[in-house]
N, C-alpha and C. Protein backbone atom coordinates (compact mmCIF):
# COMPACT_ATOMS: atom_id res chain seq x y z
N UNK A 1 -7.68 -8.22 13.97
CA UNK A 1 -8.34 -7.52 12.86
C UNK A 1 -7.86 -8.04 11.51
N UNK A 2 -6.53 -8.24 11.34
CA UNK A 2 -6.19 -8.47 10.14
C UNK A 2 -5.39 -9.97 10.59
N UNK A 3 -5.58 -11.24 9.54
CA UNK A 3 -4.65 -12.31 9.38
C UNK A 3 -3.32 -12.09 9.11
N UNK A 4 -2.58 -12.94 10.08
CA UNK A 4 -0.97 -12.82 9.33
C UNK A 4 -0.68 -12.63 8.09
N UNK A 5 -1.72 -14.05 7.17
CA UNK A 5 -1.09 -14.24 6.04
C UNK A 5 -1.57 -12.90 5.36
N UNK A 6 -2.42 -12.32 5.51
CA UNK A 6 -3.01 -11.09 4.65
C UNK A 6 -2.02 -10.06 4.74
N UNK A 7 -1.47 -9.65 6.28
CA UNK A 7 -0.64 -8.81 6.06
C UNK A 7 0.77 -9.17 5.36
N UNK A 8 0.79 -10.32 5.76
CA UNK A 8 2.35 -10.73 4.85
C UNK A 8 2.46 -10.56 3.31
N UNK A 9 0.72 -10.60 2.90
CA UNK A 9 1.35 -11.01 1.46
C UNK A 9 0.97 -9.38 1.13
N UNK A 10 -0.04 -8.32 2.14
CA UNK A 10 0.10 -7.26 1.47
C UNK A 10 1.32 -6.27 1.59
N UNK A 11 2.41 -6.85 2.85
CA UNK A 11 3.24 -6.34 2.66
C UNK A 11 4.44 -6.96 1.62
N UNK A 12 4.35 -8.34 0.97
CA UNK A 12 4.97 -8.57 -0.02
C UNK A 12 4.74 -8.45 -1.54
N UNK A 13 3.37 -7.70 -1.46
CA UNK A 13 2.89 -6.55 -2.81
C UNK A 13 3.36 -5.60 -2.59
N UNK A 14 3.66 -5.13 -1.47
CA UNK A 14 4.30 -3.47 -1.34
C UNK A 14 5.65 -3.21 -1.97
N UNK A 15 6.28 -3.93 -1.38
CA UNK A 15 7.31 -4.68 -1.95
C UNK A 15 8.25 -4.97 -2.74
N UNK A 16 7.10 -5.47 -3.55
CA UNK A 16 7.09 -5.91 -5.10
C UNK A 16 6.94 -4.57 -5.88
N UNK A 17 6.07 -4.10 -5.63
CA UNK A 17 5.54 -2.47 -6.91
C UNK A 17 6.97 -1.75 -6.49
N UNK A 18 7.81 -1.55 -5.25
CA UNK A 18 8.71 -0.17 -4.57
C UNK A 18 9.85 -1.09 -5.60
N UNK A 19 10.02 -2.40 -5.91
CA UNK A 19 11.15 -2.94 -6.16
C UNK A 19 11.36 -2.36 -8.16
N UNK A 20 10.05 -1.54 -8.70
CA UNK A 20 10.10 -1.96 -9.93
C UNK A 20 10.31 -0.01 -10.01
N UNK A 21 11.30 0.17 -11.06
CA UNK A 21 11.87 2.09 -10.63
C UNK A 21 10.34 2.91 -11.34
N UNK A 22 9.54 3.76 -10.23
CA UNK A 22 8.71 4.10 -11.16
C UNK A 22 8.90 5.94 -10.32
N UNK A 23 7.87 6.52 -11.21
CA UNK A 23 7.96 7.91 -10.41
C UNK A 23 8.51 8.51 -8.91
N UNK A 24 8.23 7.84 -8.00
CA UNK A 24 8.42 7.93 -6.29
C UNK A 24 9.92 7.73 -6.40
N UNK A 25 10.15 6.59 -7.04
CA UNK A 25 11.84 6.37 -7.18
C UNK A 25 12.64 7.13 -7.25
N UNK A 26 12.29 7.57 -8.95
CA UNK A 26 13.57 8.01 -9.89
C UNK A 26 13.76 9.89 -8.94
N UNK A 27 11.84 10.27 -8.71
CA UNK A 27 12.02 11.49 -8.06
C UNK A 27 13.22 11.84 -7.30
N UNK A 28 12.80 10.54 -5.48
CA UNK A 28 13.67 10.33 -4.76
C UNK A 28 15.54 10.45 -5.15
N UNK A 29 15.76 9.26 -6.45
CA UNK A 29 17.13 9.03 -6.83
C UNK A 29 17.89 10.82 -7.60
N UNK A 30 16.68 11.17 -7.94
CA UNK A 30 16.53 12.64 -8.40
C UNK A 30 17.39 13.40 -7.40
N UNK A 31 16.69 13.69 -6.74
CA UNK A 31 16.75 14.84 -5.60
C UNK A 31 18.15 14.29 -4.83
N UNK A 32 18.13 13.77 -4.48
CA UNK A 32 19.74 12.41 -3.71
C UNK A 32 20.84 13.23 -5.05
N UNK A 33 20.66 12.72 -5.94
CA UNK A 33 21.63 13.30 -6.96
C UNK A 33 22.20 14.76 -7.18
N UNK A 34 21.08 15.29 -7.28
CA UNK A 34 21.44 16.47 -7.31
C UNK A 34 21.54 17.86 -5.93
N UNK A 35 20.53 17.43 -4.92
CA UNK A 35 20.60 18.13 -3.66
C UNK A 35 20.82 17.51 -2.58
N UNK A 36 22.12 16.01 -2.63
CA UNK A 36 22.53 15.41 -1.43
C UNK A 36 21.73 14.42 -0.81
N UNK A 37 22.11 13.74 0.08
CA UNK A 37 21.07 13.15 0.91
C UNK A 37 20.05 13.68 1.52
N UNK A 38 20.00 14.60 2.24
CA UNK A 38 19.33 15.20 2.64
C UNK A 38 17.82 15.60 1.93
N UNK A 39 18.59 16.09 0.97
CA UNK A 39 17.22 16.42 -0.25
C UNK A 39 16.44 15.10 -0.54
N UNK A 40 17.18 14.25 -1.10
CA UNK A 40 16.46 13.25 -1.46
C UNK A 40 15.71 12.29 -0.12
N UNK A 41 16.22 12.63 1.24
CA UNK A 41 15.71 11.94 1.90
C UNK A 41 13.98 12.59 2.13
N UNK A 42 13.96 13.99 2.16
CA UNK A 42 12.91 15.00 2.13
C UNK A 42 12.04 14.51 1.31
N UNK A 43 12.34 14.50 0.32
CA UNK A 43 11.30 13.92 -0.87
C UNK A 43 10.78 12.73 -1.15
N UNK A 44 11.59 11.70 -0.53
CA UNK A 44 11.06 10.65 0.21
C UNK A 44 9.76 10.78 1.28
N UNK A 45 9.85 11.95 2.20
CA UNK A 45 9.00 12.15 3.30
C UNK A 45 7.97 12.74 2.63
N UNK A 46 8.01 13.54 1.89
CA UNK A 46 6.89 14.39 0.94
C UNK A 46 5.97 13.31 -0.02
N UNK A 47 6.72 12.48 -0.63
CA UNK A 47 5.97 10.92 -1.28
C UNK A 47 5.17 10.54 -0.38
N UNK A 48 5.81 10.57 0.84
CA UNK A 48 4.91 9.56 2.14
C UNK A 48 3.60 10.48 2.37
N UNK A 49 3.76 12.09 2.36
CA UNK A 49 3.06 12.70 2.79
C UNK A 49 1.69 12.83 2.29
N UNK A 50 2.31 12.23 0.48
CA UNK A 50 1.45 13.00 -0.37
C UNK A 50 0.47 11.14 -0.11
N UNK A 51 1.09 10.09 -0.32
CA UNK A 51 0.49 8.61 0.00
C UNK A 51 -0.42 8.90 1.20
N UNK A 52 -0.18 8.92 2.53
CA UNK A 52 -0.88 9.58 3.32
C UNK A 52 -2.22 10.27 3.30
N UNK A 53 -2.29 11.34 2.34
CA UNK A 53 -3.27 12.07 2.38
C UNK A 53 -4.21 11.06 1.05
N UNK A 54 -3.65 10.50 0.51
CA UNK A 54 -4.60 9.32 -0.63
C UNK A 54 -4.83 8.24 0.02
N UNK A 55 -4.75 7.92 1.64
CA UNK A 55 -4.72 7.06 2.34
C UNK A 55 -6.08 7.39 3.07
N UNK A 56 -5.87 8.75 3.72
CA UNK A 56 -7.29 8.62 4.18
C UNK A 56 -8.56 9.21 3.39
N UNK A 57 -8.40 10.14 2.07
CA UNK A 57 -9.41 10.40 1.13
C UNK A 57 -9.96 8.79 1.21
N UNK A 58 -9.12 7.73 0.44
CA UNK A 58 -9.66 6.50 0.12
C UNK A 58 -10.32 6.02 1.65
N UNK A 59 -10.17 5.89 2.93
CA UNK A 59 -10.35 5.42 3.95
C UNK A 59 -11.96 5.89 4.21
N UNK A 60 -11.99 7.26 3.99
CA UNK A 60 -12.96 7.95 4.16
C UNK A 60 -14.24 7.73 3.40
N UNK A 61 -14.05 8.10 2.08
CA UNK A 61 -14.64 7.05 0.77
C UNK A 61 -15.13 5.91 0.97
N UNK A 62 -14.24 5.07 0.93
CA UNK A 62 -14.67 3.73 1.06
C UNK A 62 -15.36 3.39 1.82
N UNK A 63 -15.18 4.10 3.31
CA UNK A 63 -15.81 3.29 4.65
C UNK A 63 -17.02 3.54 4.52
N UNK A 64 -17.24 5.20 4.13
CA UNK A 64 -19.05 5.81 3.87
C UNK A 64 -19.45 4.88 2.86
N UNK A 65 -19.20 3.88 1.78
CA UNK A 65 -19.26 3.75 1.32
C UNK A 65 -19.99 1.97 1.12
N UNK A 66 -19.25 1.32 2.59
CA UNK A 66 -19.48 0.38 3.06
C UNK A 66 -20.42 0.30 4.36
N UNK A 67 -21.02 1.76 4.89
CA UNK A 67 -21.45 2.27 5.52
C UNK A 67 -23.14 2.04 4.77
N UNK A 68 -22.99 2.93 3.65
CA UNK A 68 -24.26 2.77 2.83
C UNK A 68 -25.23 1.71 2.54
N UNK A 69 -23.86 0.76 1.54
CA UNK A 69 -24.57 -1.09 1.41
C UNK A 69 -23.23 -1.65 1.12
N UNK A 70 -23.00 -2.61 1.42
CA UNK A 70 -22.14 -4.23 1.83
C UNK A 70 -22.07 -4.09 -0.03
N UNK A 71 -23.32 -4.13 -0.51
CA UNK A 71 -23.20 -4.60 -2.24
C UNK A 71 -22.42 -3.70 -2.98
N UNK A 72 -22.40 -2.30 -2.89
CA UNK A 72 -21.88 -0.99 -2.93
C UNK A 72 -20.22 -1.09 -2.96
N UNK A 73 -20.19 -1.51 -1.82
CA UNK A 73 -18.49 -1.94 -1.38
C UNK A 73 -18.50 -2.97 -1.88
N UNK A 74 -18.79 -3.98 -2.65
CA UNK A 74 -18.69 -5.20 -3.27
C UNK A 74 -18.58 -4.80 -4.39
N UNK A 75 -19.09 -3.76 -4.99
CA UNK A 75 -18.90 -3.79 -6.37
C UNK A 75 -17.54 -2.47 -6.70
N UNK A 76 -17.17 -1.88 -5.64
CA UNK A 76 -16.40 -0.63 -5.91
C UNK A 76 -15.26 -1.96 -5.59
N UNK A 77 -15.09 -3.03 -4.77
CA UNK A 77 -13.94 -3.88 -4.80
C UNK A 77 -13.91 -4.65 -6.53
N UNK A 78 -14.89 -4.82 -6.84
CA UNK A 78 -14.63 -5.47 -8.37
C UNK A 78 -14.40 -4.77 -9.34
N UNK A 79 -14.55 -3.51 -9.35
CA UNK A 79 -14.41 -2.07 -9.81
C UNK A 79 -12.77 -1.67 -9.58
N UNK A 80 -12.52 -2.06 -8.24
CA UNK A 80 -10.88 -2.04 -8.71
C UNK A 80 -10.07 -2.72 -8.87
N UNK A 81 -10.32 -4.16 -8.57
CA UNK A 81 -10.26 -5.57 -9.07
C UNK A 81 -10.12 -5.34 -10.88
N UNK A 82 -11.01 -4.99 -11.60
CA UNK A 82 -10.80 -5.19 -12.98
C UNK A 82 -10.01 -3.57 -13.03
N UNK A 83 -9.66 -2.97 -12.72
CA UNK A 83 -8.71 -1.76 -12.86
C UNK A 83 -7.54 -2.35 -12.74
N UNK A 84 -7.05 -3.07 -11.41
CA UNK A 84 -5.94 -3.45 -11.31
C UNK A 84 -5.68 -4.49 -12.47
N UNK A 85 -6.49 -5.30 -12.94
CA UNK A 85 -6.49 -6.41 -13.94
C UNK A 85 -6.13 -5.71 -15.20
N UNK A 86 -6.66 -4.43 -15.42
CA UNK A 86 -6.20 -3.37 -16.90
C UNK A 86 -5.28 -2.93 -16.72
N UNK A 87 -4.58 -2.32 -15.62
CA UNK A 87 -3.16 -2.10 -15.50
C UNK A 87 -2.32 -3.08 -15.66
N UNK A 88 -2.83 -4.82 -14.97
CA UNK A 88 -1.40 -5.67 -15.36
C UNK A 88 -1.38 -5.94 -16.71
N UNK A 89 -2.24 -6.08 -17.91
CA UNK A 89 -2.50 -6.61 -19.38
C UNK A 89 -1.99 -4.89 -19.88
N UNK A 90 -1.99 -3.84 -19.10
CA UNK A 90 -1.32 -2.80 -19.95
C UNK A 90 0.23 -2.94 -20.00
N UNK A 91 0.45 -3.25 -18.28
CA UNK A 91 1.81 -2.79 -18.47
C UNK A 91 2.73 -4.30 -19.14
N UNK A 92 2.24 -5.28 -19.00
CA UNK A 92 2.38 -6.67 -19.79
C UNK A 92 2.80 -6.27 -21.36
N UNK A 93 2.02 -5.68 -22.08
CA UNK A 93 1.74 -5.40 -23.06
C UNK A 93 2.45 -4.09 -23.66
N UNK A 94 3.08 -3.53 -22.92
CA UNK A 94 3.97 -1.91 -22.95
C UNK A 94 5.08 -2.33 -23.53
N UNK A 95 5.40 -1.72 -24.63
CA UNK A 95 7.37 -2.05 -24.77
C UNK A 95 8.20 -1.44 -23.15
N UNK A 96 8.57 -2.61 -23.05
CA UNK A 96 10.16 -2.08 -22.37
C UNK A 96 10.76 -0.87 -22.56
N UNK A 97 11.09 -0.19 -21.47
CA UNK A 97 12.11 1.03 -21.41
C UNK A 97 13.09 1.12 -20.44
N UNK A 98 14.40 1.43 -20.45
CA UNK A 98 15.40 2.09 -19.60
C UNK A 98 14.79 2.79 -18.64
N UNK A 99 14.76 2.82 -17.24
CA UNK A 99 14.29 3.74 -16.43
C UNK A 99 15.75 4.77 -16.82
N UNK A 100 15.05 6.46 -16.71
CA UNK A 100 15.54 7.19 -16.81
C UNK A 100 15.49 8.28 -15.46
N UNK A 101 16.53 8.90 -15.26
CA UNK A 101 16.32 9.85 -14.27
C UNK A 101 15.66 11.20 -15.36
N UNK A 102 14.85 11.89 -14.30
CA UNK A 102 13.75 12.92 -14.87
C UNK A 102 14.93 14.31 -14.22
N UNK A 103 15.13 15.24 -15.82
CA UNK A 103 15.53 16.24 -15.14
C UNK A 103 14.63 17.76 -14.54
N UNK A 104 15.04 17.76 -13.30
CA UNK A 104 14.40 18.75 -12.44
C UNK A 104 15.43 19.67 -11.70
N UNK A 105 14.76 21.25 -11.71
CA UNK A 105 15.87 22.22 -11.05
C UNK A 105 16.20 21.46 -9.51
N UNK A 106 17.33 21.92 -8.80
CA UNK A 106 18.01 21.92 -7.63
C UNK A 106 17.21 23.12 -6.60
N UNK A 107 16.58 22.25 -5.10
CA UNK A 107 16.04 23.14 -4.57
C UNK A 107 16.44 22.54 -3.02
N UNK A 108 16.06 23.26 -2.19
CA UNK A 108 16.86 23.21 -0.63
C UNK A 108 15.66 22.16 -0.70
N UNK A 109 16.22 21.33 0.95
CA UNK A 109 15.88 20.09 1.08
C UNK A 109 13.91 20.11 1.39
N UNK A 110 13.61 21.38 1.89
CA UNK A 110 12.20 21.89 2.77
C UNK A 110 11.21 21.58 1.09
N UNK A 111 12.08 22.58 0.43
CA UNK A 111 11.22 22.71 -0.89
C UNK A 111 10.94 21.49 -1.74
N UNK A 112 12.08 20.60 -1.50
CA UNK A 112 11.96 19.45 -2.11
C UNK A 112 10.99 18.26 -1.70
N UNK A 113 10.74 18.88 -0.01
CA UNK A 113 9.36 17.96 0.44
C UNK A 113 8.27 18.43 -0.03
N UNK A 114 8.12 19.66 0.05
CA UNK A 114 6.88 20.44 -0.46
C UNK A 114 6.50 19.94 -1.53
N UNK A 115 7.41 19.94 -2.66
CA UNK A 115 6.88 19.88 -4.32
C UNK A 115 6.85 18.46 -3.92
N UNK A 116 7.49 17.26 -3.41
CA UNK A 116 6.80 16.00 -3.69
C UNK A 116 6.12 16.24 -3.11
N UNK A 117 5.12 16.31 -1.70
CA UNK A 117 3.80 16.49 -1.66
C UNK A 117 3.07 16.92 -2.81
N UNK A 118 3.26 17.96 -3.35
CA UNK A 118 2.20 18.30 -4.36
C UNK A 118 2.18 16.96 -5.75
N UNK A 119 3.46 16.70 -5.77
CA UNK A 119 3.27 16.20 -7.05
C UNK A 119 2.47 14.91 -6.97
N UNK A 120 2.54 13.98 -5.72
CA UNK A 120 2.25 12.65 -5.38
C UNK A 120 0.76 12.78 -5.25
N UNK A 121 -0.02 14.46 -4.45
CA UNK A 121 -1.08 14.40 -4.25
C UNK A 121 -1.67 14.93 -5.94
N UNK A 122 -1.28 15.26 -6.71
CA UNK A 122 -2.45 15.86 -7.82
C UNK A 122 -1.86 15.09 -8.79
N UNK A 123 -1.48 13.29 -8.23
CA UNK A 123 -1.16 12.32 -9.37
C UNK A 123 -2.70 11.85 -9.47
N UNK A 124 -3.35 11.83 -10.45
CA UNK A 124 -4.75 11.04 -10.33
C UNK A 124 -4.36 9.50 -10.77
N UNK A 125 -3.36 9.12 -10.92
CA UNK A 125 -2.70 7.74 -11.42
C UNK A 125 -2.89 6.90 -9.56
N UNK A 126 -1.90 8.05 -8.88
CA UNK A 126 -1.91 7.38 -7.42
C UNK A 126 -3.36 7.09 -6.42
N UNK A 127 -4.07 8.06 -6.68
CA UNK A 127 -5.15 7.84 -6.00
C UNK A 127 -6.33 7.07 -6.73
N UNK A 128 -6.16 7.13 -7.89
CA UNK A 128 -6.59 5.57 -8.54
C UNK A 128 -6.08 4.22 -8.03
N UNK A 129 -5.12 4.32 -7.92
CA UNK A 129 -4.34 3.26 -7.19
C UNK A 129 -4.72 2.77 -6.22
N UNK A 130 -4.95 3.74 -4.90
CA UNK A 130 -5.12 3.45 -3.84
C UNK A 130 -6.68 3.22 -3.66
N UNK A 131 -7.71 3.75 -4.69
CA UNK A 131 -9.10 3.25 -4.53
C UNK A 131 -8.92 1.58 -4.78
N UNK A 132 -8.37 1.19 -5.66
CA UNK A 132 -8.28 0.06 -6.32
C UNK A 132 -7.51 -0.79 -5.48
N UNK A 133 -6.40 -0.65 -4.48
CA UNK A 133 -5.34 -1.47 -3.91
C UNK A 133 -5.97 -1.76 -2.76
N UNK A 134 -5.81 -0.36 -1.95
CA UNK A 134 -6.91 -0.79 -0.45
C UNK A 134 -7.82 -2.20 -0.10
N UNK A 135 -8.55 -2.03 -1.25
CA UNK A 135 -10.11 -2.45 -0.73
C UNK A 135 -9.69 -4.38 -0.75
N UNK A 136 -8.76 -4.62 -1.61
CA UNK A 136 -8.36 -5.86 -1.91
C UNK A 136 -7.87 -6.50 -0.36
N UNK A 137 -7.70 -5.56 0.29
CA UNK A 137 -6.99 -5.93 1.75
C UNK A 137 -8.04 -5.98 3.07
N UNK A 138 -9.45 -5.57 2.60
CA UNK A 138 -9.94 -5.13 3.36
C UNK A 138 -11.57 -5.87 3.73
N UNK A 139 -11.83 -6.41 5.04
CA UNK A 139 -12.69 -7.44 5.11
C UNK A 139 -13.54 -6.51 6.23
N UNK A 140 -14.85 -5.93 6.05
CA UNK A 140 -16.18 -5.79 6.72
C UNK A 140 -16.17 -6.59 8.16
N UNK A 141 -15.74 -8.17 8.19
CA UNK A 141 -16.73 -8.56 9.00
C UNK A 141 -15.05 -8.98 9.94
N UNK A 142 -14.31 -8.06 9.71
CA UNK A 142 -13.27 -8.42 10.53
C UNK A 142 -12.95 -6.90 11.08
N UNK A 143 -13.99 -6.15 11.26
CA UNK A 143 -13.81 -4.65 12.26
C UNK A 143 -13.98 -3.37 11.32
N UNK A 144 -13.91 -2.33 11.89
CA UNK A 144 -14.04 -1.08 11.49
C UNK A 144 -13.37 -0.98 10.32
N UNK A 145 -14.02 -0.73 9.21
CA UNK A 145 -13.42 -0.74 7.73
C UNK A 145 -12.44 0.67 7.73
N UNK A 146 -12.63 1.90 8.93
CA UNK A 146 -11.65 2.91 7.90
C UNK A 146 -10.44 2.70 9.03
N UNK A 147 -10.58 1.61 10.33
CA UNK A 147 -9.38 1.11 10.58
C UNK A 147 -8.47 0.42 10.16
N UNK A 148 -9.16 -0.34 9.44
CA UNK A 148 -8.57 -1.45 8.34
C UNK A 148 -7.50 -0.64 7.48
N UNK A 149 -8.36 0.40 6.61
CA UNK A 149 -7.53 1.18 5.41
C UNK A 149 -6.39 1.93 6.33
N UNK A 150 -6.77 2.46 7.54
CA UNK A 150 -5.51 3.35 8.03
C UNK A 150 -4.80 2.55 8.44
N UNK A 151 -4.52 1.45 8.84
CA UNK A 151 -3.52 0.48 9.11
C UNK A 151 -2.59 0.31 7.89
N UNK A 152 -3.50 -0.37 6.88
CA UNK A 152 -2.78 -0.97 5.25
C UNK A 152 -2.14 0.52 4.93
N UNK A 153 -2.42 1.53 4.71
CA UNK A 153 -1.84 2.88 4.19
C UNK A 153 -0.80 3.30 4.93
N UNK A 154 -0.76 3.42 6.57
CA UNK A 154 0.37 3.98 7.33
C UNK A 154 1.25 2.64 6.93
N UNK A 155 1.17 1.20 6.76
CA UNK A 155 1.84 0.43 6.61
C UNK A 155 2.40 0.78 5.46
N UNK A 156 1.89 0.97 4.22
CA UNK A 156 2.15 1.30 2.88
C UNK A 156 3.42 2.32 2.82
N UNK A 157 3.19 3.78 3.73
CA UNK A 157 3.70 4.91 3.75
C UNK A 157 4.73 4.80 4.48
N UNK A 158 4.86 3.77 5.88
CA UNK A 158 6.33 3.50 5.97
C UNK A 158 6.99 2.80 5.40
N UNK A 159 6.88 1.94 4.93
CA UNK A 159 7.35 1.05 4.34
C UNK A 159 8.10 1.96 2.61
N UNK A 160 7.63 2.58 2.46
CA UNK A 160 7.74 3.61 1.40
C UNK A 160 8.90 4.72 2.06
N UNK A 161 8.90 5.21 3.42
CA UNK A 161 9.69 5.89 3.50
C UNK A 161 11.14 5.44 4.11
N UNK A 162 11.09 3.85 4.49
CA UNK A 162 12.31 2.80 4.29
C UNK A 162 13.05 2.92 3.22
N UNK A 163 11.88 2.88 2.18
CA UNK A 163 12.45 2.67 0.91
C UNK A 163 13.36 3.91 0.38
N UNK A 164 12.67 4.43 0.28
CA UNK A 164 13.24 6.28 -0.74
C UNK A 164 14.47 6.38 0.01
N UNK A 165 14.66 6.36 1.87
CA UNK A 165 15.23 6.54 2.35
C UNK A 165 16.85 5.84 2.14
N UNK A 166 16.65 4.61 2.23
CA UNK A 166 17.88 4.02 1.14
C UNK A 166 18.14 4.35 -0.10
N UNK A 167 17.29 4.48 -0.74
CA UNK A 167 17.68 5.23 -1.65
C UNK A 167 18.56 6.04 -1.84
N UNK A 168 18.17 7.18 -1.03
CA UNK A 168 18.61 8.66 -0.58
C UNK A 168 20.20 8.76 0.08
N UNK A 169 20.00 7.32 0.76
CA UNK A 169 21.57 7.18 1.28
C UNK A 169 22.63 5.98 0.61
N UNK A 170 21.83 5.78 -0.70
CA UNK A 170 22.87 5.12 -1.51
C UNK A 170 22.95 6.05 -2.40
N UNK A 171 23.16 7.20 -2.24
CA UNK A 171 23.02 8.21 -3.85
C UNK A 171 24.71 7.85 -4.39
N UNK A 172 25.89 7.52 -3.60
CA UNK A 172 27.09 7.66 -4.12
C UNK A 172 27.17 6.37 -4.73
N UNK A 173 26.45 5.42 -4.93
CA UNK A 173 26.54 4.28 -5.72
C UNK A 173 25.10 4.19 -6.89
N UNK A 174 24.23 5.33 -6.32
CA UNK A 174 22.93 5.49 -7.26
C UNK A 174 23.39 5.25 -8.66
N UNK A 175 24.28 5.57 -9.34
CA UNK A 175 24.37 6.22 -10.78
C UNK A 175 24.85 4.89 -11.70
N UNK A 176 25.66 4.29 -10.74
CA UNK A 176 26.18 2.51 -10.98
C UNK A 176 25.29 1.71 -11.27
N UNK A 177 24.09 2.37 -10.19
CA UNK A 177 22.88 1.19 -10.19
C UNK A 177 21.73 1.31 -11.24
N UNK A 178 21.70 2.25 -11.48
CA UNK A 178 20.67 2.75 -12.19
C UNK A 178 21.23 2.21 -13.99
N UNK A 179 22.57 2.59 -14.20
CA UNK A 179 23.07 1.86 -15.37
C UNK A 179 23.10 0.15 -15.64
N UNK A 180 23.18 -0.63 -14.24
CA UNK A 180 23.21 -1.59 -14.07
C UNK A 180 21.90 -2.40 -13.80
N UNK A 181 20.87 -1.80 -13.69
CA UNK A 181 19.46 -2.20 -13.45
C UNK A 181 18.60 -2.10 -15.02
N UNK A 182 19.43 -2.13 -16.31
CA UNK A 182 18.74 -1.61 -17.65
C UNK A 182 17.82 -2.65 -18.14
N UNK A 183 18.01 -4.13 -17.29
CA UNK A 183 17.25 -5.43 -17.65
C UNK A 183 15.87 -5.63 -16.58
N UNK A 184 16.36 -4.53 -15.17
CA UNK A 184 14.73 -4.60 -15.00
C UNK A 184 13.81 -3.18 -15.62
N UNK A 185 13.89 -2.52 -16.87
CA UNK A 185 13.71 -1.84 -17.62
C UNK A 185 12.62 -2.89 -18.46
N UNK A 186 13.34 -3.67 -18.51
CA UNK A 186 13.10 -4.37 -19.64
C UNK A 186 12.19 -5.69 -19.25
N UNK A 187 12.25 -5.76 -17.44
CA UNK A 187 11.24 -6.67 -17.67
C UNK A 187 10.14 -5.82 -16.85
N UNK A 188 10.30 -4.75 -16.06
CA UNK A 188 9.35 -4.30 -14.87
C UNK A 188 8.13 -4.26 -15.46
N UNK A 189 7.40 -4.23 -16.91
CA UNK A 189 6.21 -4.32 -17.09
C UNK A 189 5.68 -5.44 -16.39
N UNK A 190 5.91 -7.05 -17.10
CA UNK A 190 6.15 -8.23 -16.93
C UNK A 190 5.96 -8.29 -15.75
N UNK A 191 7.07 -7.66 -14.87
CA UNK A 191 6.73 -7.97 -13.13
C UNK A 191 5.25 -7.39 -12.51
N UNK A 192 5.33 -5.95 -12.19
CA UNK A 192 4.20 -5.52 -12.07
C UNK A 192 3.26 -5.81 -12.88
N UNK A 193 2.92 -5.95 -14.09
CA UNK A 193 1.80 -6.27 -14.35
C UNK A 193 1.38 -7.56 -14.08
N UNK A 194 2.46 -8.16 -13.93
CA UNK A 194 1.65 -10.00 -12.81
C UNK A 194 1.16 -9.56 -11.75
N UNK A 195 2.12 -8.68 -10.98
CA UNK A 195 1.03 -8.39 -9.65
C UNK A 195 0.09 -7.49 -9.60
N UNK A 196 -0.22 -6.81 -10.48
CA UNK A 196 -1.46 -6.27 -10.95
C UNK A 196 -2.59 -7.53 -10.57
N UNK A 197 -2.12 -8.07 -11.67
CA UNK A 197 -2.89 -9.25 -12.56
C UNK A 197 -3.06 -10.32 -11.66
N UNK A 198 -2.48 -10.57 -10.37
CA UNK A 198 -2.89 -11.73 -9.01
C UNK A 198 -3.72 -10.96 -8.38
N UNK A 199 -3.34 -9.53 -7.98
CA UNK A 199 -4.26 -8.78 -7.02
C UNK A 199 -5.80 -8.73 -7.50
N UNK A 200 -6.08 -8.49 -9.05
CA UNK A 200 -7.50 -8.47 -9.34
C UNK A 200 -8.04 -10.08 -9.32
N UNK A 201 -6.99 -10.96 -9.64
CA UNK A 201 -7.82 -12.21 -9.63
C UNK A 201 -7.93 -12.52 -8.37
N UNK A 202 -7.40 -12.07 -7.23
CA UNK A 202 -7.65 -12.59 -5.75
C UNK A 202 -9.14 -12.13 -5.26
N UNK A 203 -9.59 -11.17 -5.77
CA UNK A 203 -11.00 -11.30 -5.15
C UNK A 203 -11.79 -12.23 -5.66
N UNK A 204 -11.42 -12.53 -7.14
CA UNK A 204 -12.18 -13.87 -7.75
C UNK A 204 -12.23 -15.32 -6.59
N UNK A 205 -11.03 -15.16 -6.49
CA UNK A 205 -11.12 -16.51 -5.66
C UNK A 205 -11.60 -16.37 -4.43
N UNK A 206 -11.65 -15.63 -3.68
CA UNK A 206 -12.29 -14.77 -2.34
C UNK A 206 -13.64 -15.10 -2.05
N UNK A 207 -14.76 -14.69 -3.40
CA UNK A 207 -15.80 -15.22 -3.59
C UNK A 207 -16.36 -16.60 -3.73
N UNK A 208 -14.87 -17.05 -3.74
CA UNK A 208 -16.02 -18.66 -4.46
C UNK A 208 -15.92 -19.52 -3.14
């Protein structure tokens, strides 16, 4: 269904975005800090939960969507093709900042999955995302399109809960790192917004 190289390089976009500190992170490094491993590992699972459920809205979407007309799904892929292309020339273009930890009350580890679920699902930033990221991965004439998306997304969502999860169990060196990481502050626009900025030009070349 899917080429090696496709999955390799969409799992070396995954990757790339988890490597640059953005909301899912600092949450995660959040919760680790202040309610233990445990907590922060929870909220890790609640990120996944909330990715998940923007995994199959988009799956669902899209597939009816490619279901309808081939041109339809051709143009909702160029549609997030130039989205992803406005996010890399935004965040390119952003002054630099210090990632900061976000302060939030202390809550048992259950509650701390709960509220990241909510927060990850009523991000309209993330599920923009995932209309726009998906479809770049995703080829019609190589099988069932909302198999395609549930593959790339459960891939996405573990790979995500690897992540937080270290996180969660480096919290006693978290605070070192986070002071010591102030230069990818300073370039993470720069990074992500290149891979913004390859992902929308890859359907360009796709076509020709």
């Amino acid at each position: 269904m899917f080429e090696i190289s496709s999955l390799v390089s969409f799992v070396v976009v995954v990757f790339g975005l988890f490597l640059i500190p953005g909301p899912a992170v600092l949450l995660t490094a959040t919760r680790s800090i202040q309610g233990g491993r445990k907590a922060g590992i929870m909220a890790g699972l609640g990120i996944a939960t909330g990715d998940l459920i923007h995994t199959l809205f988009a799956a669902a979407g899209l597939s009816a969507i490619l279901m309808t007309s081939a041109v339809a799904f051709n143009i909702v892929k160029f549609l997030g093709a130039a989205y992803l292309l406005y996010l890399g020339i935004r965040a390119i273009l952003e002054k630099p900042t210090d990632p900061q930890l976000p302060k939030i009350s202390q809550v048992s580890p259950l509650k701390s999955y709960k509220l990241a679920i909510f927060v990850e699902m009523l991000n309209p930033k993330t599920a923009l995302f995932f209309l726009a990221f998906l479809p770049q991965f995703v080829h019609a004439e190589r099988g069932a399109t909302f198999v395609q998306f549930l593959i790339l997304g459960l891939i996405f969502v573990f790979l995500g809960i690897i992540y937080t999860t270290m996180i969660a169990l480096g919290v006693r060196v978290l605070g070192r790192v986070v002071k010591r990481i102030a230069w990818i502050g300073r370039w993470s626009g720069k990074i992500i917004g290149s891979i913004y900025i390859a992902l929308g030009l890859k359907v360009a070349f796709q076509q020709k």
